[in-house]
C-alpha atoms as a PDB file:
ATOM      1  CA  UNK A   1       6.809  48.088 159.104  1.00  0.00           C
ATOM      2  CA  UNK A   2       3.566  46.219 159.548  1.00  0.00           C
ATOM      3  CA  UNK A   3       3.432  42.553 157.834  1.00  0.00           C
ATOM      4  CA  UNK A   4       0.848  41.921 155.311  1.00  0.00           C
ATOM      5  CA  UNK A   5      -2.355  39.562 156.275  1.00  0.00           C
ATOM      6  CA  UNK A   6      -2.467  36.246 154.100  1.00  0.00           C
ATOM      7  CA  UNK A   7      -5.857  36.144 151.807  1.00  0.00           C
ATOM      8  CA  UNK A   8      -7.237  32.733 151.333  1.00  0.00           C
ATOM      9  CA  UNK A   9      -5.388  32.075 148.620  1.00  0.00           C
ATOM     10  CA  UNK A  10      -1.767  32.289 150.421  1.00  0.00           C
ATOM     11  CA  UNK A  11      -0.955  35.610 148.743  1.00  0.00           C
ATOM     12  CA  UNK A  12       0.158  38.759 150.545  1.00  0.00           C
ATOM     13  CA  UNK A  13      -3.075  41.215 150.934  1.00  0.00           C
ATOM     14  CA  UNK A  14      -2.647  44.669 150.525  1.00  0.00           C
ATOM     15  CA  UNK A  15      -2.410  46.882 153.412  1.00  0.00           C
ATOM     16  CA  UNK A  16      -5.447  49.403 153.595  1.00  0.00           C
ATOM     17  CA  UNK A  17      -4.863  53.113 152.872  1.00  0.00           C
ATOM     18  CA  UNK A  18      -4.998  55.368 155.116  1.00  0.00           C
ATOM     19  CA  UNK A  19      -6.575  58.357 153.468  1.00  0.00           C
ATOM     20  CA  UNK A  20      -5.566  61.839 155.150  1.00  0.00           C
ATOM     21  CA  UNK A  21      -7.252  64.705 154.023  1.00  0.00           C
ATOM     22  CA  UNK A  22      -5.519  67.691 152.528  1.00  0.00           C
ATOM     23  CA  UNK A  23      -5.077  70.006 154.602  1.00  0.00           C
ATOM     24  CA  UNK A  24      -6.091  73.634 153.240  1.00  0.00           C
ATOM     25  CA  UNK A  25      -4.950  76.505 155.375  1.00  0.00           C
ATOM     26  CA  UNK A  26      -6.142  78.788 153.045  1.00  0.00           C
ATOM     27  CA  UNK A  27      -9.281  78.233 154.203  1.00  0.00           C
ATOM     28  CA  UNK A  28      -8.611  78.817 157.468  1.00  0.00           C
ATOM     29  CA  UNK A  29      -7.192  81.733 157.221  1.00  0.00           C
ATOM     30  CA  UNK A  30      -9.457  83.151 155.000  1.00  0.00           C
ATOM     31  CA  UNK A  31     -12.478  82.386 157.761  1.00  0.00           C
ATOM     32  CA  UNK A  32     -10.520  83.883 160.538  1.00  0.00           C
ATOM     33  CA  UNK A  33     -10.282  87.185 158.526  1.00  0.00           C
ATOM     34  CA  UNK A  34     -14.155  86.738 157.892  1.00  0.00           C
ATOM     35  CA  UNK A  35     -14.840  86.384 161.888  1.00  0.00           C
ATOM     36  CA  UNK A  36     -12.548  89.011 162.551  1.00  0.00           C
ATOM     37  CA  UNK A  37     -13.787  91.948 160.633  1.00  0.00           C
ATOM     38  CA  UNK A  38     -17.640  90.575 161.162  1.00  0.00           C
ATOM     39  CA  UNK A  39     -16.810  90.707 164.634  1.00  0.00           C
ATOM     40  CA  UNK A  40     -15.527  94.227 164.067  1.00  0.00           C
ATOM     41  CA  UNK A  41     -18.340  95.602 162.138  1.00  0.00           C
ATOM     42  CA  UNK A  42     -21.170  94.366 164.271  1.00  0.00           C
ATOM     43  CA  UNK A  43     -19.206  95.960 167.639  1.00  0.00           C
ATOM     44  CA  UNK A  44     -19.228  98.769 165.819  1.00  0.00           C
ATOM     45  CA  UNK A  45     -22.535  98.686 164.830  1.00  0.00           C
ATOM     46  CA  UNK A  46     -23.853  97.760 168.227  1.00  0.00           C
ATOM     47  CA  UNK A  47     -21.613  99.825 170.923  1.00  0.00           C
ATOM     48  CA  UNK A  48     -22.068 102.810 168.202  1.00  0.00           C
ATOM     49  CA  UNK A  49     -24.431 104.963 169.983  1.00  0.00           C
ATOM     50  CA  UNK A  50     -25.843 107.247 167.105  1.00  0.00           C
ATOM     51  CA  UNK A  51     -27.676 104.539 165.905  1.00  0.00           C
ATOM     52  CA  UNK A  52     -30.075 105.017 169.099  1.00  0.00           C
ATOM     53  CA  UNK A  53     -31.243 101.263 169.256  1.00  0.00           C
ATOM     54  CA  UNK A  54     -33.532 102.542 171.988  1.00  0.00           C
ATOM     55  CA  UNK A  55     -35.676 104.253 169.161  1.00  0.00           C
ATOM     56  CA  UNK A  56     -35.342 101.187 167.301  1.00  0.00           C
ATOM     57  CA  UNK A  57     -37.013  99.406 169.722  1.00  0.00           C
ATOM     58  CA  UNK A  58     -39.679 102.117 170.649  1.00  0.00           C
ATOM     59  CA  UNK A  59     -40.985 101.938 166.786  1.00  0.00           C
ATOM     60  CA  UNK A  60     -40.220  98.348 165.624  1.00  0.00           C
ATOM     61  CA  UNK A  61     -43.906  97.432 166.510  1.00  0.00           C
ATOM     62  CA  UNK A  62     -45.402 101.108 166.317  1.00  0.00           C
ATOM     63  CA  UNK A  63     -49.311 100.851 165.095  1.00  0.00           C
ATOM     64  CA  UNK A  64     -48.126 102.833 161.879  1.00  0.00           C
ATOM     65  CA  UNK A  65     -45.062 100.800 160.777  1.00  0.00           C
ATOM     66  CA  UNK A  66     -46.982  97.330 160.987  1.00  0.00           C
ATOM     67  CA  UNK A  67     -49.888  99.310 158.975  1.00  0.00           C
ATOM     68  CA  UNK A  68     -47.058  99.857 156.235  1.00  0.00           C
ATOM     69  CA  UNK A  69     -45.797  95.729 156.705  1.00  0.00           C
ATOM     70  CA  UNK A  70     -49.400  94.357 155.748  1.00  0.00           C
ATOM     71  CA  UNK A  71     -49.932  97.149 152.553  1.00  0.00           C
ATOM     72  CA  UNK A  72     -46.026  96.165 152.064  1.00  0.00           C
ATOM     73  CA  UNK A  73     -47.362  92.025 151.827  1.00  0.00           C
ATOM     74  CA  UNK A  74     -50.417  93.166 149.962  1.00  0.00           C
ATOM     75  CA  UNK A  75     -48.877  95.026 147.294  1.00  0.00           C
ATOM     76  CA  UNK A  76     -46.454  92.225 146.967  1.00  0.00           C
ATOM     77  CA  UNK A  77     -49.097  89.644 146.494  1.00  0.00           C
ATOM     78  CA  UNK A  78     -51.317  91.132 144.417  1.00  0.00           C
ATOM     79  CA  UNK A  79     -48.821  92.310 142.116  1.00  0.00           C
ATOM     80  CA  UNK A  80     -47.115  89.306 142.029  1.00  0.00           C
ATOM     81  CA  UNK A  81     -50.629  87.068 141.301  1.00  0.00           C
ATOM     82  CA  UNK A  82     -51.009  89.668 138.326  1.00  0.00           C
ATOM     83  CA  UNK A  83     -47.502  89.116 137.355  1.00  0.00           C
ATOM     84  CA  UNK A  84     -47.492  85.207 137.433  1.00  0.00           C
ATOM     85  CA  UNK A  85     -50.793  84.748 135.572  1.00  0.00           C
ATOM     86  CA  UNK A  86     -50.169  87.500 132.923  1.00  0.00           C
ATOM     87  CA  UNK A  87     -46.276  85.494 132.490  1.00  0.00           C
ATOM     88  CA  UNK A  88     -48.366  82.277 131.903  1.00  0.00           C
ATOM     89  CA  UNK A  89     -50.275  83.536 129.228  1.00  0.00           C
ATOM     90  CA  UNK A  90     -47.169  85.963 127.729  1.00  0.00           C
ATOM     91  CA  UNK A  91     -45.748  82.920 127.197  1.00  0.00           C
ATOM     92  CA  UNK A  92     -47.722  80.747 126.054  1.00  0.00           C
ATOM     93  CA  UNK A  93     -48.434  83.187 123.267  1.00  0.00           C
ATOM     94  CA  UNK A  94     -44.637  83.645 122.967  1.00  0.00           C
ATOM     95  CA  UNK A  95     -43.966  79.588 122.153  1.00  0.00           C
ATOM     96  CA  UNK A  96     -47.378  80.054 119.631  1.00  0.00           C
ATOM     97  CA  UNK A  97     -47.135  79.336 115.962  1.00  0.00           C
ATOM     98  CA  UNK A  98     -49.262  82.036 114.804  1.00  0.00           C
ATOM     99  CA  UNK A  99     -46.907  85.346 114.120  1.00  0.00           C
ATOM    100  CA  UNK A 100     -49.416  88.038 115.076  1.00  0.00           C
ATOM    101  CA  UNK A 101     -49.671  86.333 118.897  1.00  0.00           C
ATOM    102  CA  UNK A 102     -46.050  85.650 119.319  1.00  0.00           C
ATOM    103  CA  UNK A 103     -45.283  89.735 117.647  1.00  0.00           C
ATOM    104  CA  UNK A 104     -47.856  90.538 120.430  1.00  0.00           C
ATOM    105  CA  UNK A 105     -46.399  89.172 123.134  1.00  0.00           C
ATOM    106  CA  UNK A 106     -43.030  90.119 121.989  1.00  0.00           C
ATOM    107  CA  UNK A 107     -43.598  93.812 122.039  1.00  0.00           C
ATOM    108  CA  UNK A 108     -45.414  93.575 125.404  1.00  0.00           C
ATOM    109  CA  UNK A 109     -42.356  92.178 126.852  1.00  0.00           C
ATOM    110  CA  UNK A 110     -40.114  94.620 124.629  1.00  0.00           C
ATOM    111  CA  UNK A 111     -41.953  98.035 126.330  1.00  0.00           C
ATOM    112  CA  UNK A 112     -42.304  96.994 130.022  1.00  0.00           C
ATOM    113  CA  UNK A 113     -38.495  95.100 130.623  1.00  0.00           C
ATOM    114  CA  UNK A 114     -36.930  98.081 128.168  1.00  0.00           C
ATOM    115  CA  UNK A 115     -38.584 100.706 130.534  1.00  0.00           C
ATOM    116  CA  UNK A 116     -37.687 101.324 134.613  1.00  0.00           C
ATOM    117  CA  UNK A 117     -40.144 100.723 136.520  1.00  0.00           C
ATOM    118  CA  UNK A 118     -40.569 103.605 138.333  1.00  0.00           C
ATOM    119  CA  UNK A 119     -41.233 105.389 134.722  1.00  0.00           C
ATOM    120  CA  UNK A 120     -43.900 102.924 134.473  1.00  0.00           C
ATOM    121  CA  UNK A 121     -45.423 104.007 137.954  1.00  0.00           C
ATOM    122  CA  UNK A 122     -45.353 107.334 137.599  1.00  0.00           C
ATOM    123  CA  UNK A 123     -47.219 107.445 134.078  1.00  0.00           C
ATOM    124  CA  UNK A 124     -49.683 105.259 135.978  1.00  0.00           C
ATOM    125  CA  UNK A 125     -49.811 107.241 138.789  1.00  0.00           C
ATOM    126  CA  UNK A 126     -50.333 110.638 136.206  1.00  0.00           C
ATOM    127  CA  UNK A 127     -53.045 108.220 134.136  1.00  0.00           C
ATOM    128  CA  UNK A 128     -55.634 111.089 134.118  1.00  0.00           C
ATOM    129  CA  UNK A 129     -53.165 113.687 132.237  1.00  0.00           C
ATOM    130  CA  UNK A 130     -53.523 111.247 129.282  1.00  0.00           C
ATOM    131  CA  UNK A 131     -57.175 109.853 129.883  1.00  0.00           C
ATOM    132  CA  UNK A 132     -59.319 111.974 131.873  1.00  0.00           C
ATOM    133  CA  UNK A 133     -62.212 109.353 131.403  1.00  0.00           C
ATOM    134  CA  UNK A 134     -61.675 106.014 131.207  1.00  0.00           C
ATOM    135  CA  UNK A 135     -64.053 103.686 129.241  1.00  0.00           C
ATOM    136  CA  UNK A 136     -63.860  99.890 128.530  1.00  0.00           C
ATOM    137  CA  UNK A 137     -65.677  98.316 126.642  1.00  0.00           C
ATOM    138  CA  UNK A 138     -66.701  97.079 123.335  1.00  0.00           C
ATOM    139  CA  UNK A 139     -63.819  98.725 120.821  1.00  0.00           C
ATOM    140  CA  UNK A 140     -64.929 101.071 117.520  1.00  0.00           C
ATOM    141  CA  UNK A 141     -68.036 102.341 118.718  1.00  0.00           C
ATOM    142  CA  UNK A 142     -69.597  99.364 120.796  1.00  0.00           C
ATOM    143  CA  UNK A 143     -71.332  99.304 124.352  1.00  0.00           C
ATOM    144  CA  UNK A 144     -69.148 100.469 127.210  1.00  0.00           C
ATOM    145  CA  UNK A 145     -69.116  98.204 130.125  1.00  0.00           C
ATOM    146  CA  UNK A 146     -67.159 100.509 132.262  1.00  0.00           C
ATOM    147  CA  UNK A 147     -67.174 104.677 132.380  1.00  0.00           C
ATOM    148  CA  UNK A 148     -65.742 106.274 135.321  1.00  0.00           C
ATOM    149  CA  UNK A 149     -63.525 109.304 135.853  1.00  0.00           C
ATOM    150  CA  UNK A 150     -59.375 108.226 135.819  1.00  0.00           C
ATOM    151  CA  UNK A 151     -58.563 109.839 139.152  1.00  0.00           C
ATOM    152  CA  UNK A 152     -61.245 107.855 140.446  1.00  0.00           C
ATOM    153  CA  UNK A 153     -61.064 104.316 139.109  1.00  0.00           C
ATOM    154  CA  UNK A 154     -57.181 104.559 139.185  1.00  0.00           C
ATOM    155  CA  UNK A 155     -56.050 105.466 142.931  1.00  0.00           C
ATOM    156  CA  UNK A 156     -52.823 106.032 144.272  1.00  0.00           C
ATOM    157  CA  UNK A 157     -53.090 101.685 145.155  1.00  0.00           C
ATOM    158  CA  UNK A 158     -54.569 100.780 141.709  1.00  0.00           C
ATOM    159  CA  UNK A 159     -51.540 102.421 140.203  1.00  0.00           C
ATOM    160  CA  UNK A 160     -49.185 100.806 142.296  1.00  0.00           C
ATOM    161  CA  UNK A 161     -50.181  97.550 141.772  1.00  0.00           C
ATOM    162  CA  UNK A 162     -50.566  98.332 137.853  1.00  0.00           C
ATOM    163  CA  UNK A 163     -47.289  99.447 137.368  1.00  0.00           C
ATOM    164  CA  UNK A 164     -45.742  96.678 139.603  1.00  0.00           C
ATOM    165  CA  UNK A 165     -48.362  93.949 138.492  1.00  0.00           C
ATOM    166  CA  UNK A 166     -47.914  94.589 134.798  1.00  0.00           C
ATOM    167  CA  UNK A 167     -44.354  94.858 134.848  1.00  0.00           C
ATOM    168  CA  UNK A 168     -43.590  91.878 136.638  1.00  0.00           C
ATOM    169  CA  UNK A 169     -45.635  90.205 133.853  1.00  0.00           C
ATOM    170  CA  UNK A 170     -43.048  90.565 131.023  1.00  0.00           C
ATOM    171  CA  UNK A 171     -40.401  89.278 133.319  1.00  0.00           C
ATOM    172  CA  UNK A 172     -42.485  86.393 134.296  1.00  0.00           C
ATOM    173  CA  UNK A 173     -43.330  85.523 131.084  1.00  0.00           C
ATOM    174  CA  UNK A 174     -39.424  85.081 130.070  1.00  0.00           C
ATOM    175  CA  UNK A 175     -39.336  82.895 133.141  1.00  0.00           C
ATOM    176  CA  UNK A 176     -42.473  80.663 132.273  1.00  0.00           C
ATOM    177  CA  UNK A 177     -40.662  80.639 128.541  1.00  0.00           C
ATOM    178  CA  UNK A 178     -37.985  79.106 129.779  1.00  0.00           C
ATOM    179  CA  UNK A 179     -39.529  76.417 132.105  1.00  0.00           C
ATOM    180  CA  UNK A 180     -41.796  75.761 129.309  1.00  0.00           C
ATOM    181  CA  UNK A 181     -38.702  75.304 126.090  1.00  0.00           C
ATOM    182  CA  UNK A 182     -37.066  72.962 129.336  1.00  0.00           C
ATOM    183  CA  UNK A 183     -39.535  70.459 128.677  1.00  0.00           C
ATOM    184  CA  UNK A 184     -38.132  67.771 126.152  1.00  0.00           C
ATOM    185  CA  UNK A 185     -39.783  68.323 122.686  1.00  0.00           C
ATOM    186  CA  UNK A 186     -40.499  64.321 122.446  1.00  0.00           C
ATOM    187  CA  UNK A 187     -42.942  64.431 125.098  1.00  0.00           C
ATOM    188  CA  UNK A 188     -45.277  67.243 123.782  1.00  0.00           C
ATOM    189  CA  UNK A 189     -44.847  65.143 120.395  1.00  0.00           C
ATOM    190  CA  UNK A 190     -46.002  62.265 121.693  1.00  0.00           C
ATOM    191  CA  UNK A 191     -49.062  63.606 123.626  1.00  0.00           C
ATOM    192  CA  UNK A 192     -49.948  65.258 120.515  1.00  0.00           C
ATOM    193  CA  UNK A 193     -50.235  62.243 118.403  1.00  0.00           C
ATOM    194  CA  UNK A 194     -52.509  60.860 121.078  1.00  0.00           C
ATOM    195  CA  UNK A 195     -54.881  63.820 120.412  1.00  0.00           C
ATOM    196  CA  UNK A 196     -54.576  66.062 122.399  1.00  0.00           C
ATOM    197  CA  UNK A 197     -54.425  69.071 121.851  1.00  0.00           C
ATOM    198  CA  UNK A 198     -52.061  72.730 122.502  1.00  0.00           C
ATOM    199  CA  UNK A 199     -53.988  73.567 125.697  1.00  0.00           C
ATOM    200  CA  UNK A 200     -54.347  70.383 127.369  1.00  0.00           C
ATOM    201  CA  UNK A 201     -50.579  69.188 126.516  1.00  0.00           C
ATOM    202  CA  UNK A 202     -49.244  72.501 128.248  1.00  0.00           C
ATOM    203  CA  UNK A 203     -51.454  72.650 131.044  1.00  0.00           C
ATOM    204  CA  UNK A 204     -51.076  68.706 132.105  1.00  0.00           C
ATOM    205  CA  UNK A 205     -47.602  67.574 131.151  1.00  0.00           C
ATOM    206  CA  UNK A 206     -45.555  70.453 130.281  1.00  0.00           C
ATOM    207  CA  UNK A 207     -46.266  73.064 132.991  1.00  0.00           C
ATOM    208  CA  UNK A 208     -46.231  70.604 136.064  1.00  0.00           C
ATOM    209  CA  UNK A 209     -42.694  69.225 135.045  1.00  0.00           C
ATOM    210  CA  UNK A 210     -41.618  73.201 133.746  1.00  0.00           C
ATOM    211  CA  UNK A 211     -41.960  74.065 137.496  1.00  0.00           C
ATOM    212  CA  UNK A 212     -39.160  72.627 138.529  1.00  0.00           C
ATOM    213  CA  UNK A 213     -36.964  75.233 136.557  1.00  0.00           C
ATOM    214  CA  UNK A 214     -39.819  77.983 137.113  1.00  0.00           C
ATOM    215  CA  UNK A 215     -40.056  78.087 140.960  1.00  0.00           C
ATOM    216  CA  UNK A 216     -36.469  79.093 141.683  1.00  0.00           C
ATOM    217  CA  UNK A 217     -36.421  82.290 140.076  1.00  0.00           C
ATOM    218  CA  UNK A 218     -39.783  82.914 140.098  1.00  0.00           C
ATOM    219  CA  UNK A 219     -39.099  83.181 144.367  1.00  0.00           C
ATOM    220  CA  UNK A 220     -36.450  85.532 143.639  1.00  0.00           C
ATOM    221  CA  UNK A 221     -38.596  88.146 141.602  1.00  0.00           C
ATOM    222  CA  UNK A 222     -40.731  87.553 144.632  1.00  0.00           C
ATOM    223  CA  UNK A 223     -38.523  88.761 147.350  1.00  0.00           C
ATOM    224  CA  UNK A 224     -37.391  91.309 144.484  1.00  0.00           C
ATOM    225  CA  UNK A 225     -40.946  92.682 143.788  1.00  0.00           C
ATOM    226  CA  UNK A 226     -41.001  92.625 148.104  1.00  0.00           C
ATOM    227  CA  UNK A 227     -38.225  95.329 148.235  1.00  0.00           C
ATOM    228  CA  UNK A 228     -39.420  96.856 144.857  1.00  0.00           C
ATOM    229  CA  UNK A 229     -42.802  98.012 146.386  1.00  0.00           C
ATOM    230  CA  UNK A 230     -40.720 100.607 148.150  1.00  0.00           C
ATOM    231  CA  UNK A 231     -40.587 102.667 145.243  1.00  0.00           C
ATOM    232  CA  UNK A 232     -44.437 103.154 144.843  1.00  0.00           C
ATOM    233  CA  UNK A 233     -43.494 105.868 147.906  1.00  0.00           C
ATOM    234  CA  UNK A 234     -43.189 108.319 144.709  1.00  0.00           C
ATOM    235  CA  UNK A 235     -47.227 107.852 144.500  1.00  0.00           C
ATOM    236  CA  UNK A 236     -47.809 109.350 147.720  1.00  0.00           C
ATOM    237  CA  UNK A 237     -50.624 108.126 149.459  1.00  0.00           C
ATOM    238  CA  UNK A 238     -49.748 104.096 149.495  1.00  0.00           C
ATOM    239  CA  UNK A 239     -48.613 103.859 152.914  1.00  0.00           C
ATOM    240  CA  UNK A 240     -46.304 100.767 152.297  1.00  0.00           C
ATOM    241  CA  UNK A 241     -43.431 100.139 154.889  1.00  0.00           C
ATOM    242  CA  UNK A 242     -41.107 103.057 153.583  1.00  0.00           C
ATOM    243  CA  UNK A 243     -44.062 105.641 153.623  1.00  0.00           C
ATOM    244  CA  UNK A 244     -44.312 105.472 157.100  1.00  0.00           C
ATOM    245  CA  UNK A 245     -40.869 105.856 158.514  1.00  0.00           C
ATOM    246  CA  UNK A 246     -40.413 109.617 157.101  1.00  0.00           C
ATOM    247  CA  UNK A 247     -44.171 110.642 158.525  1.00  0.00           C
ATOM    248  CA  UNK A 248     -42.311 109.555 161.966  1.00  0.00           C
ATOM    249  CA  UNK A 249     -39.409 111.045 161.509  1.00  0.00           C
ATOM    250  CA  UNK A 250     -40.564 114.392 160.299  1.00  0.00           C
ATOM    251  CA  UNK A 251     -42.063 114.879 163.619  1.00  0.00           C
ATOM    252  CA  UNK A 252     -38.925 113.519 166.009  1.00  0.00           C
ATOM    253  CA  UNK A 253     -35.842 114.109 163.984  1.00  0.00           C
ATOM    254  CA  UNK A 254     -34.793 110.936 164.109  1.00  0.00           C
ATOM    255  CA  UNK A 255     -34.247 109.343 160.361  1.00  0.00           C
ATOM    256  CA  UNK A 256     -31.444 106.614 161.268  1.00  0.00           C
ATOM    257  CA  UNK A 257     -33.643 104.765 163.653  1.00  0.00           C
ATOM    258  CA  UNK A 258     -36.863 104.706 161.577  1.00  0.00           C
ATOM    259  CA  UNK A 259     -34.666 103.973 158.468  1.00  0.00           C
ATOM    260  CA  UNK A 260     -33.184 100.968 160.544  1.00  0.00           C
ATOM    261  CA  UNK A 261     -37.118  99.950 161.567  1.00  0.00           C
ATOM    262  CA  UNK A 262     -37.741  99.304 158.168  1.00  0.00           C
ATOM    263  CA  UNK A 263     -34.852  97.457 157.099  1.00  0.00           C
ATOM    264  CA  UNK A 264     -35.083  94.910 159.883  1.00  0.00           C
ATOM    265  CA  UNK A 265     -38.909  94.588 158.678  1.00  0.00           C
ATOM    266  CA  UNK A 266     -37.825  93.992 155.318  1.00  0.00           C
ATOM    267  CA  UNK A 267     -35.252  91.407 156.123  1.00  0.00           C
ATOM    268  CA  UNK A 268     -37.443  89.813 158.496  1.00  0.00           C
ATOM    269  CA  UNK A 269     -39.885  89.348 155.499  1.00  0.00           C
ATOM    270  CA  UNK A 270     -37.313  88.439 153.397  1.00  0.00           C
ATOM    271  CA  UNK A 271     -36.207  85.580 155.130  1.00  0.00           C
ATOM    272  CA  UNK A 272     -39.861  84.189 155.691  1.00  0.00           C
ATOM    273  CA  UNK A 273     -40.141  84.371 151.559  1.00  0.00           C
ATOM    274  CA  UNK A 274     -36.633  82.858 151.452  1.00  0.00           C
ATOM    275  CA  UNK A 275     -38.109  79.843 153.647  1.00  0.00           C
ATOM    276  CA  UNK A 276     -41.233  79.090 151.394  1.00  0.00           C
ATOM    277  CA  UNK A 277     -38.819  79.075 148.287  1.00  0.00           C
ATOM    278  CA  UNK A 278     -36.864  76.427 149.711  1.00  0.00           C
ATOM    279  CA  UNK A 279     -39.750  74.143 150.436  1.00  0.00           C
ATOM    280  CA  UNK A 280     -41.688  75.010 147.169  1.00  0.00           C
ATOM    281  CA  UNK A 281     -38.325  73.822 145.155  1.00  0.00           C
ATOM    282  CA  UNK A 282     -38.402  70.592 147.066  1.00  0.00           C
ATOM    283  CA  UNK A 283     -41.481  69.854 146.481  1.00  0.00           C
ATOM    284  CA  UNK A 284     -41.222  70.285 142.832  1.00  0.00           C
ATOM    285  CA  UNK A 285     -37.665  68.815 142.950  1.00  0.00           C
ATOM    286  CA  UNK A 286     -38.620  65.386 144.010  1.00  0.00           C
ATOM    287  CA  UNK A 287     -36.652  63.103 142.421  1.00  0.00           C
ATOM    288  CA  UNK A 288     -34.535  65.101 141.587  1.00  0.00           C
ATOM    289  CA  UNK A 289     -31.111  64.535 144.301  1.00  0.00           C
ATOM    290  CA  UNK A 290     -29.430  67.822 144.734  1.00  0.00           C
ATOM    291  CA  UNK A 291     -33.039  69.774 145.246  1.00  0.00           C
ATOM    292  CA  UNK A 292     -33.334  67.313 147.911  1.00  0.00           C
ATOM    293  CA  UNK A 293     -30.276  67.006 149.456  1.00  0.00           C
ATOM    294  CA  UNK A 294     -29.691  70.773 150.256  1.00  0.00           C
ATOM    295  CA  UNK A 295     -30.876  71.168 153.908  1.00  0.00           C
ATOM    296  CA  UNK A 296     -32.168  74.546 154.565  1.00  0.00           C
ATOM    297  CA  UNK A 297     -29.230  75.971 156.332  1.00  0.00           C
ATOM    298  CA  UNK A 298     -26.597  74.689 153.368  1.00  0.00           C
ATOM    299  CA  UNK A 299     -28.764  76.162 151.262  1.00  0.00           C
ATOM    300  CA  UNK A 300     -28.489  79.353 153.352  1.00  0.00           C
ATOM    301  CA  UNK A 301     -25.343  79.666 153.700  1.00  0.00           C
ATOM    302  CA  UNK A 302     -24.417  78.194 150.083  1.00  0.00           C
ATOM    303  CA  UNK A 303     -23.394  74.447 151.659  1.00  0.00           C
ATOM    304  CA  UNK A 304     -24.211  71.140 150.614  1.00  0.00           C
ATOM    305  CA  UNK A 305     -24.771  67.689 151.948  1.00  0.00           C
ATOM    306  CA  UNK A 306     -20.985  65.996 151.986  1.00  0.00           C
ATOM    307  CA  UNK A 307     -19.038  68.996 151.342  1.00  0.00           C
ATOM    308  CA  UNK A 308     -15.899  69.457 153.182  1.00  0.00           C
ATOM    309  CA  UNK A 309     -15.853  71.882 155.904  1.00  0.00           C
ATOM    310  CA  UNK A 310     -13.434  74.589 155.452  1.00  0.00           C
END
C-alpha cells in the first residue's frame, strides 16, 4: 500500500480519492438499440424504392412549391403578429380590476380555445352565409366607415389569417397571463407608490422581465401555428405549401413524392424557427445560468452543459 505524505504539522495526510465513475451499462445498451433500429429505418427508408427520391428531387425547388413556402411564412407571420398583439391586450384586460373587462376577455378566450380551429376557419371562410354585407362603423345607427360586400372584403387569405390570427389570440393571451402573474407582486407595488400608473408599470417593468417566461412557449405556438396553416387548404384558393403538392400530383400520379416535398419544407422551416427561439430565450435569459448555459445542440438534442455522457 502507498505511505501517507507528512503535512506540516507531522501528521499523516490523507491519501486523495480516486473518484471512478459509475459505470451505467444501461445506457449503453439502450443507445446501441437506438443506433440500431435508426440505422434500420433510414436503410429502409432510403434503399426503399417506392418512395422515388428522384421525384423528390425534381419538385423540391419546383416554381409552385416555393410559391406555397413564402404564402406558408406569410400566413404564419401575419397570423402570428395578430395573435401576439391581440394576447397582449387579452391579458392585460384579463389581470384588470374592473369585472366587465376581465368577463370580456374571459369569454373571448372561452369561445376561440373551446372551439377547433378548423370550425373557426370554415365559418370564416362561409362569412357571407351569415353577413352578406359587411359594415363597420359607428354601432346603433351611427356613420359607417366601412361598407363592402363579404365575399369581397373577406377572401379566401383574409379568412385564413382571421381564423388563424384570432385564434392564436386567446392562446396567447393565457401565455402573456402567465408571464405577466410571474412578475413578483412587490415590484408592481412599489412602482405604484412612486406614481405611476397601470399602463406604464406593465409596459416598463413587468412585460420586459415577463418575457423571460413568455418567449419559450410563445416560439412553440410559432412553429405550431407554422404546421397549423396547413389546414387553411379546406379554404381552397390559399395556395400555402400543402395546396400545391395535390395540384402536382393530380396531373403525374405521384402523391408520396410531393407529400415527402412538403414535409422536408416544413421541417426545414421548422428548424430555422427552432434556431431563432433559442437565441431569443438567451437573450431574454441573461442572467439567468441554465438559459445560458444550454448550447444550441444540448438544447437540441435535450443535453446540458456538464451532464454525463451516456
Amino acid at each position: 500500500m502507498p505511505t501517507s505524505e507528512l503535512n506540516d504539522g507531522g501528521t499523516a495526510r490523507p491519501e486523495e480519492i480516486k473518484a471512478v465513475p459509475v459505470r451505467r451499462p444501461g445506457r449503453w445498451i439502450a443507445a446501441a438499440i437506438v443506433l440500431v433500429l435508426a440505422a434500420s429505418i433510414v436503410r429502409s427508408i432510403v434503399t426503399n424504392k417506392n418512395f422515388q427520391w428522384n421525384v423528390v428531387g425534381q419538385y423540391l425547388f419546383d416554381h409552385r412549391i416555393l410559391h406555397g413556402v413564402v404564402v406558408t411564412i406569410e400566413l404564419t407571420v401575419i397570423a402570428m403578429v395578430i395573435g401576439i398583439l391581440l394576447g397582449v391586450v387579452l391579458a392585460v384586460m384579463r389581470l384588470s380590476p374592473n369585472p366587465v373587462v376581465k368577463t370580456g376577455s374571459w369569454l373571448y378566450i372561452f369561445v376561440f380555445r373551446g372551439t377547433p380551429v378548423l370550425v373557426q376557419l370554415l365559418l370564416w371562410g362561409f362569412i357571407a352565409a351569415l353577413y352578406s354585407k359587411i359594415d363597420i362603423g359607428i354601432p346603433f345607427g351611427g356613420p359607417n366607415l366601412i361598407h363592402a360586400n363579404a365575399n369581397t372584403l373577406i377572401t379566401p387569405f383574409v379568412a385564413a389569417i382571421l381564423g388563424l390570427g384570432l385564434n392564436e389570440g386567446a392562446y396567447m393571451a393565457e401565455i402573456v397571463r402567465a408571464g405577466l402573474i410571474s412578475v413578483d407582486e412587490g415590484q408592481t407595488e412599489a412602482a405604484a407608490s412612486l406614481g405611476l400608473t397601470r399602463l406604464p408599470i406593465t409596459r416598463h417593468i413587468v412585460l420586459p422581465q415577463a418575457m423571460r417566461v413568455i418567449i419559450p412557449p410563445t416560439g412553440n405556438e410559432t412553429i405550431s401555428m407554422l404546421k397549423l396553416t396547413s389546414l387553411v387548404v379546406v379554404l381552397g384558393g390559399v395556395f400555402d405549401l400543402l395546396f400545391e403538392p395535390p395540384q402536382i400530383y393530380a396531373a403525374n400520379f405521384k402523391p408520396i413524392p410531393l407529400l415527402i416535398v412538403a414535409s422536408i419544407w416544413y421541417l426545414a422551416l421548422t428548424s430555422v424557427l427552432y434556431v431563432g427561439q433559442y437565441f431569443i430565450e438567451r437573450r431574454y435569459g441573461r442572467g439567468f445560468s441554465r438559459a445560458e448555459q444550454v448550447p444550441l445542440l444540448g438544447r437540441w438534442f435535450g443535453f446540458r452543459r456538464g451532464e454525463p455522457a451516456p
